[in-house]
N, C-alpha and C. Protein backbone atom coordinates (compact mmCIF):
# COMPACT_ATOMS: atom_id res chain seq x y z
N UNK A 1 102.55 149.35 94.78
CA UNK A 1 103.00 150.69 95.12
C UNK A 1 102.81 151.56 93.89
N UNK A 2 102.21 152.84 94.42
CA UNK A 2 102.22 153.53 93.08
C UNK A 2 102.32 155.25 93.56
N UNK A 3 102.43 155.79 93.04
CA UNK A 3 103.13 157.34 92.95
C UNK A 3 101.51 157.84 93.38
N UNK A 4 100.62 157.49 92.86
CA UNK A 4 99.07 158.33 93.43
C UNK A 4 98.56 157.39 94.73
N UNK A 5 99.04 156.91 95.11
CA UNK A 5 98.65 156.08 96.23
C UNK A 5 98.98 157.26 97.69
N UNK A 6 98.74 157.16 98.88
CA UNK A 6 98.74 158.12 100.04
C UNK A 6 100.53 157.39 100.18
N UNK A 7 101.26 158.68 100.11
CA UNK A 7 102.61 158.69 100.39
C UNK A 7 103.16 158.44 101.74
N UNK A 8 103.76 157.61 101.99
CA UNK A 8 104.29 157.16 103.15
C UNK A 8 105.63 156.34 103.44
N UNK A 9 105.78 156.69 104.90
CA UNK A 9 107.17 156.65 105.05
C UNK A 9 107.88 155.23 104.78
N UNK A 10 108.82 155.19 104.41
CA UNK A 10 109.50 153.88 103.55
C UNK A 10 109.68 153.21 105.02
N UNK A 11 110.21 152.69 105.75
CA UNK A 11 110.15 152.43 107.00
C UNK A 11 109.33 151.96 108.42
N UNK A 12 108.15 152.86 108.24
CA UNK A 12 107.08 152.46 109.20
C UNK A 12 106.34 152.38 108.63
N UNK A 13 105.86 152.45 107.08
CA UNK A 13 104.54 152.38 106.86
C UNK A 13 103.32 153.17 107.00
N UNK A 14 103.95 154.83 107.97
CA UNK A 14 103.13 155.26 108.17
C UNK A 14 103.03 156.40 106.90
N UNK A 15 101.67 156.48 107.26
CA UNK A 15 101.21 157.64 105.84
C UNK A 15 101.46 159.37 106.68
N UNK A 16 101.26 160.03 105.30
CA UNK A 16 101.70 160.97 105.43
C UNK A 16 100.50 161.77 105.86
N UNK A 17 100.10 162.67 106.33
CA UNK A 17 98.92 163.61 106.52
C UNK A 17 98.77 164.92 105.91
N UNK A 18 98.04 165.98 106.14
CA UNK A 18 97.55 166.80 105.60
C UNK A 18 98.12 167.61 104.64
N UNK A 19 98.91 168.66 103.98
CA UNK A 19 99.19 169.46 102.97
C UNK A 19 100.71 168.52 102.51
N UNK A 20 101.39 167.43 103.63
CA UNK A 20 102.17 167.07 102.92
C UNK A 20 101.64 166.22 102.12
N UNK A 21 100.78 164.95 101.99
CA UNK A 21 100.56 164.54 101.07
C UNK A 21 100.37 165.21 99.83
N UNK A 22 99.69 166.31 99.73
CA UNK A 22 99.50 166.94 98.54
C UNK A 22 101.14 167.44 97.93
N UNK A 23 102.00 167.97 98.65
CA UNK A 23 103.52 168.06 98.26
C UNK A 23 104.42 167.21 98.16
N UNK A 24 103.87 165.54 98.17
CA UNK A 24 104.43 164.96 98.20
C UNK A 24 103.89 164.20 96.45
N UNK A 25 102.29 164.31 96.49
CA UNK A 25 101.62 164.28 94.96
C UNK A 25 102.53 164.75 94.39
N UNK A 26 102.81 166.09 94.55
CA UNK A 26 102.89 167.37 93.40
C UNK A 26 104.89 166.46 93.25
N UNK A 27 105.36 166.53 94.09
CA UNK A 27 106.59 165.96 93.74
C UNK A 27 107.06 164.80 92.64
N UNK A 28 106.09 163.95 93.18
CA UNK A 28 106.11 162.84 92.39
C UNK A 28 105.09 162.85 91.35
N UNK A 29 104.17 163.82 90.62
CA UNK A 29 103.78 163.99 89.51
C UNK A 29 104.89 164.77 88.95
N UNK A 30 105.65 165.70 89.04
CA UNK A 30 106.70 166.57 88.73
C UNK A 30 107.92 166.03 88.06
N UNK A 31 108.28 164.99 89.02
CA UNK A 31 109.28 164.31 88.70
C UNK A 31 109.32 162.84 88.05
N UNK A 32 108.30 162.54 87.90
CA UNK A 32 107.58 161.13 87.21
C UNK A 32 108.41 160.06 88.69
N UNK A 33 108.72 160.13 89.86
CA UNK A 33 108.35 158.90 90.50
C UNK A 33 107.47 158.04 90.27
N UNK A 34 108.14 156.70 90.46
CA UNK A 34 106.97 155.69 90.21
C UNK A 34 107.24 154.77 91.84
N UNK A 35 107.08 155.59 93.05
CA UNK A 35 106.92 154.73 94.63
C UNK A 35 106.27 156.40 94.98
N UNK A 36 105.51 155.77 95.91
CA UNK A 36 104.80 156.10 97.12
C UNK A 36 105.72 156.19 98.51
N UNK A 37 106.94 155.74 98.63
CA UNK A 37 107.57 155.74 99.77
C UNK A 37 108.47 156.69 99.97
N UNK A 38 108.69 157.42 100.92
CA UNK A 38 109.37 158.29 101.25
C UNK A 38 110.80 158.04 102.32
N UNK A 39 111.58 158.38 102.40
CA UNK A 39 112.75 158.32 103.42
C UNK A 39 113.27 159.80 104.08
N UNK A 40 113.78 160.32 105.32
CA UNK A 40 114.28 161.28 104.98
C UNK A 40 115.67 161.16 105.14
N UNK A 41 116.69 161.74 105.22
CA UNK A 41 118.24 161.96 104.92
C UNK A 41 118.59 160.60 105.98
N UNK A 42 118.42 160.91 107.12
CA UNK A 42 118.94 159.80 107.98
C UNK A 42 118.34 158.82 108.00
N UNK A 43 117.44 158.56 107.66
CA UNK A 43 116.67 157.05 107.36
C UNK A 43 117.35 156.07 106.28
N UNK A 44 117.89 157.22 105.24
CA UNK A 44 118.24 156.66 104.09
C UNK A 44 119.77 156.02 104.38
N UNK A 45 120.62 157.51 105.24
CA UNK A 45 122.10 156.75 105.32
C UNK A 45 122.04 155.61 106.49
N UNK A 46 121.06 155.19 107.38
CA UNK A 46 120.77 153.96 108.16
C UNK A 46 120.85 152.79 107.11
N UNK A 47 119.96 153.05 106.27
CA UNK A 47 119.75 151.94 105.20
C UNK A 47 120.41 151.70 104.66
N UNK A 48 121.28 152.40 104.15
CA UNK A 48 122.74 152.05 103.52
C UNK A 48 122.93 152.81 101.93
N UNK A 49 121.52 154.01 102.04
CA UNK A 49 121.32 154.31 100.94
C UNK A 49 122.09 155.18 100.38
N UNK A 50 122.28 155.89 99.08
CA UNK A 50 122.52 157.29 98.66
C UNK A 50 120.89 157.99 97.48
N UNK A 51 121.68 159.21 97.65
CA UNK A 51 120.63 159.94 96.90
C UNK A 51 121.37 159.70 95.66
N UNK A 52 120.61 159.79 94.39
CA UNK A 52 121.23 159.49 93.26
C UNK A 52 121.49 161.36 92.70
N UNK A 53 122.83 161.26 92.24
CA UNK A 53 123.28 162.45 91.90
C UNK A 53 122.39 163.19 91.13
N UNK A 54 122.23 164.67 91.49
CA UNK A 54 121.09 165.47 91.09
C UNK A 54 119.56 165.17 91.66
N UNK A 55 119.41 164.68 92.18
CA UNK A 55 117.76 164.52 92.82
C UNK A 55 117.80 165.07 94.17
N UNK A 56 116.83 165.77 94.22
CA UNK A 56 116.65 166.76 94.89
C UNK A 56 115.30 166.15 96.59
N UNK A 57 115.54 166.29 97.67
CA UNK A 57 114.37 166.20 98.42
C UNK A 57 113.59 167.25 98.39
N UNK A 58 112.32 166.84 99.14
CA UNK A 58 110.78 167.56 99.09
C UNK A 58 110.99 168.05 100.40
N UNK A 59 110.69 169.08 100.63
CA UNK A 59 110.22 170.00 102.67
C UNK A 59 109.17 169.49 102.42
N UNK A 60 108.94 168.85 103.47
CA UNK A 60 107.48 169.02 104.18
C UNK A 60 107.61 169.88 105.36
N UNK A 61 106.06 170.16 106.14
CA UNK A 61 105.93 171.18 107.05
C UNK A 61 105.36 169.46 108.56
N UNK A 62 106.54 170.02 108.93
CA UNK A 62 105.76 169.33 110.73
C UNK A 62 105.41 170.17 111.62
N UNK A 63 104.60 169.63 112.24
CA UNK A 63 103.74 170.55 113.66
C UNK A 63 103.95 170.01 115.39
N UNK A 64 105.37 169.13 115.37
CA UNK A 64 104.86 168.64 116.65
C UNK A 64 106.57 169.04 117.39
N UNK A 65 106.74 169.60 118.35
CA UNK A 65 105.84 170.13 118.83
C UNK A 65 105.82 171.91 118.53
N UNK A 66 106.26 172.35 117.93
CA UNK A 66 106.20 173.70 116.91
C UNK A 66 106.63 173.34 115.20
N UNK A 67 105.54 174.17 114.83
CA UNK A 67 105.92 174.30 113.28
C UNK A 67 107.49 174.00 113.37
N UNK A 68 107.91 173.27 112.38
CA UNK A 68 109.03 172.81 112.01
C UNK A 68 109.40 172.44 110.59
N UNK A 69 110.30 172.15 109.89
CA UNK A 69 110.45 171.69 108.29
C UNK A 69 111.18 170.32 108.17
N UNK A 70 110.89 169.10 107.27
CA UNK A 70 111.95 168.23 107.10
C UNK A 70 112.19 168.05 105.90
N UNK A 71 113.11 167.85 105.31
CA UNK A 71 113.30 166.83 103.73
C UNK A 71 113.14 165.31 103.77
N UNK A 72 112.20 164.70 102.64
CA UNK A 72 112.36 163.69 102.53
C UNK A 72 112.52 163.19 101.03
N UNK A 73 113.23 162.02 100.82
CA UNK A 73 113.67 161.76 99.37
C UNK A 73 112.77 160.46 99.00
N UNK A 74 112.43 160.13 97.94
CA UNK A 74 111.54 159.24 97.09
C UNK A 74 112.63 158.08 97.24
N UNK A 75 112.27 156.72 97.37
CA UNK A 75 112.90 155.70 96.81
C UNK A 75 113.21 155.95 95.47
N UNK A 76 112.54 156.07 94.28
CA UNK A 76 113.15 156.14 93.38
C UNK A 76 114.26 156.50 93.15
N UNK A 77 114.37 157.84 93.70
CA UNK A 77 115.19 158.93 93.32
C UNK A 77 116.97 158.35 94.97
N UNK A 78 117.07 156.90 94.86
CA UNK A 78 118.42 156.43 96.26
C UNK A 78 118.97 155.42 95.03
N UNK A 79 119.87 154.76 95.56
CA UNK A 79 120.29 153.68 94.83
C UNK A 79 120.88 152.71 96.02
N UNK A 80 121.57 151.85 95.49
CA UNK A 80 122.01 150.61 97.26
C UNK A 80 121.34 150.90 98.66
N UNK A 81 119.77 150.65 98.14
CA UNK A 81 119.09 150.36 99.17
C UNK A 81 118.81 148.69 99.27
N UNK A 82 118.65 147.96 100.44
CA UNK A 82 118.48 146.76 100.87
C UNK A 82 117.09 146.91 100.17
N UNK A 83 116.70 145.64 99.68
CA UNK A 83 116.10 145.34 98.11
C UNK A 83 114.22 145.06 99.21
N UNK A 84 114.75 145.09 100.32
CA UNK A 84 112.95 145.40 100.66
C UNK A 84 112.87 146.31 100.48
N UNK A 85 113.25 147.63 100.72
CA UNK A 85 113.28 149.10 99.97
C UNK A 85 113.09 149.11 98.92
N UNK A 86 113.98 148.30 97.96
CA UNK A 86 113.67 149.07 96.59
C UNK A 86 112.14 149.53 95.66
N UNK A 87 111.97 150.23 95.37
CA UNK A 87 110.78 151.03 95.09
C UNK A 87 109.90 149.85 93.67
């Protein structure tokens, strides 16, 4: 796993597509992440995760089925995640 690798969701495995990958680069060059995996808010409190105090999530832009916005947070940036998670 690595921070320049195609960013994708911690969970399914699936990758991310068009301008978010690039905001998802720019995040994790910004912030020195070192995972490629992403979660968003409720994925994370399923998992059992938290955000680690002060770290901030990324918007991405969704299109289905109208333009829409989500946050998603870096593994790095959770803590007490179940250790197949951990980044």
């Amino acid at each position: 796993e690595h921070p320049a690798a195609v960013p994708e969701h911690a969970l399914t495995g699936q990758s991310f597509t068009g301008i978010n990958v690039l905001l998802l680069w720019q995040a994790a060059k910004r912030y020195s992440l070192n995972s490629n995996r992403w979660l968003t808010g409720d994925d994370l409190r399923q998992a059992g995760g938290t955000v680690i105090p002060g770290q901030k999530p990324v918007t991405l832009v969704r299109y289905r089925p109208a333009l829409s916005l989500m946050k998603v947070i870096n593994l790095a940036q959770c803590e007490g995640l179940p250790d197949a998670l951990q980044p």
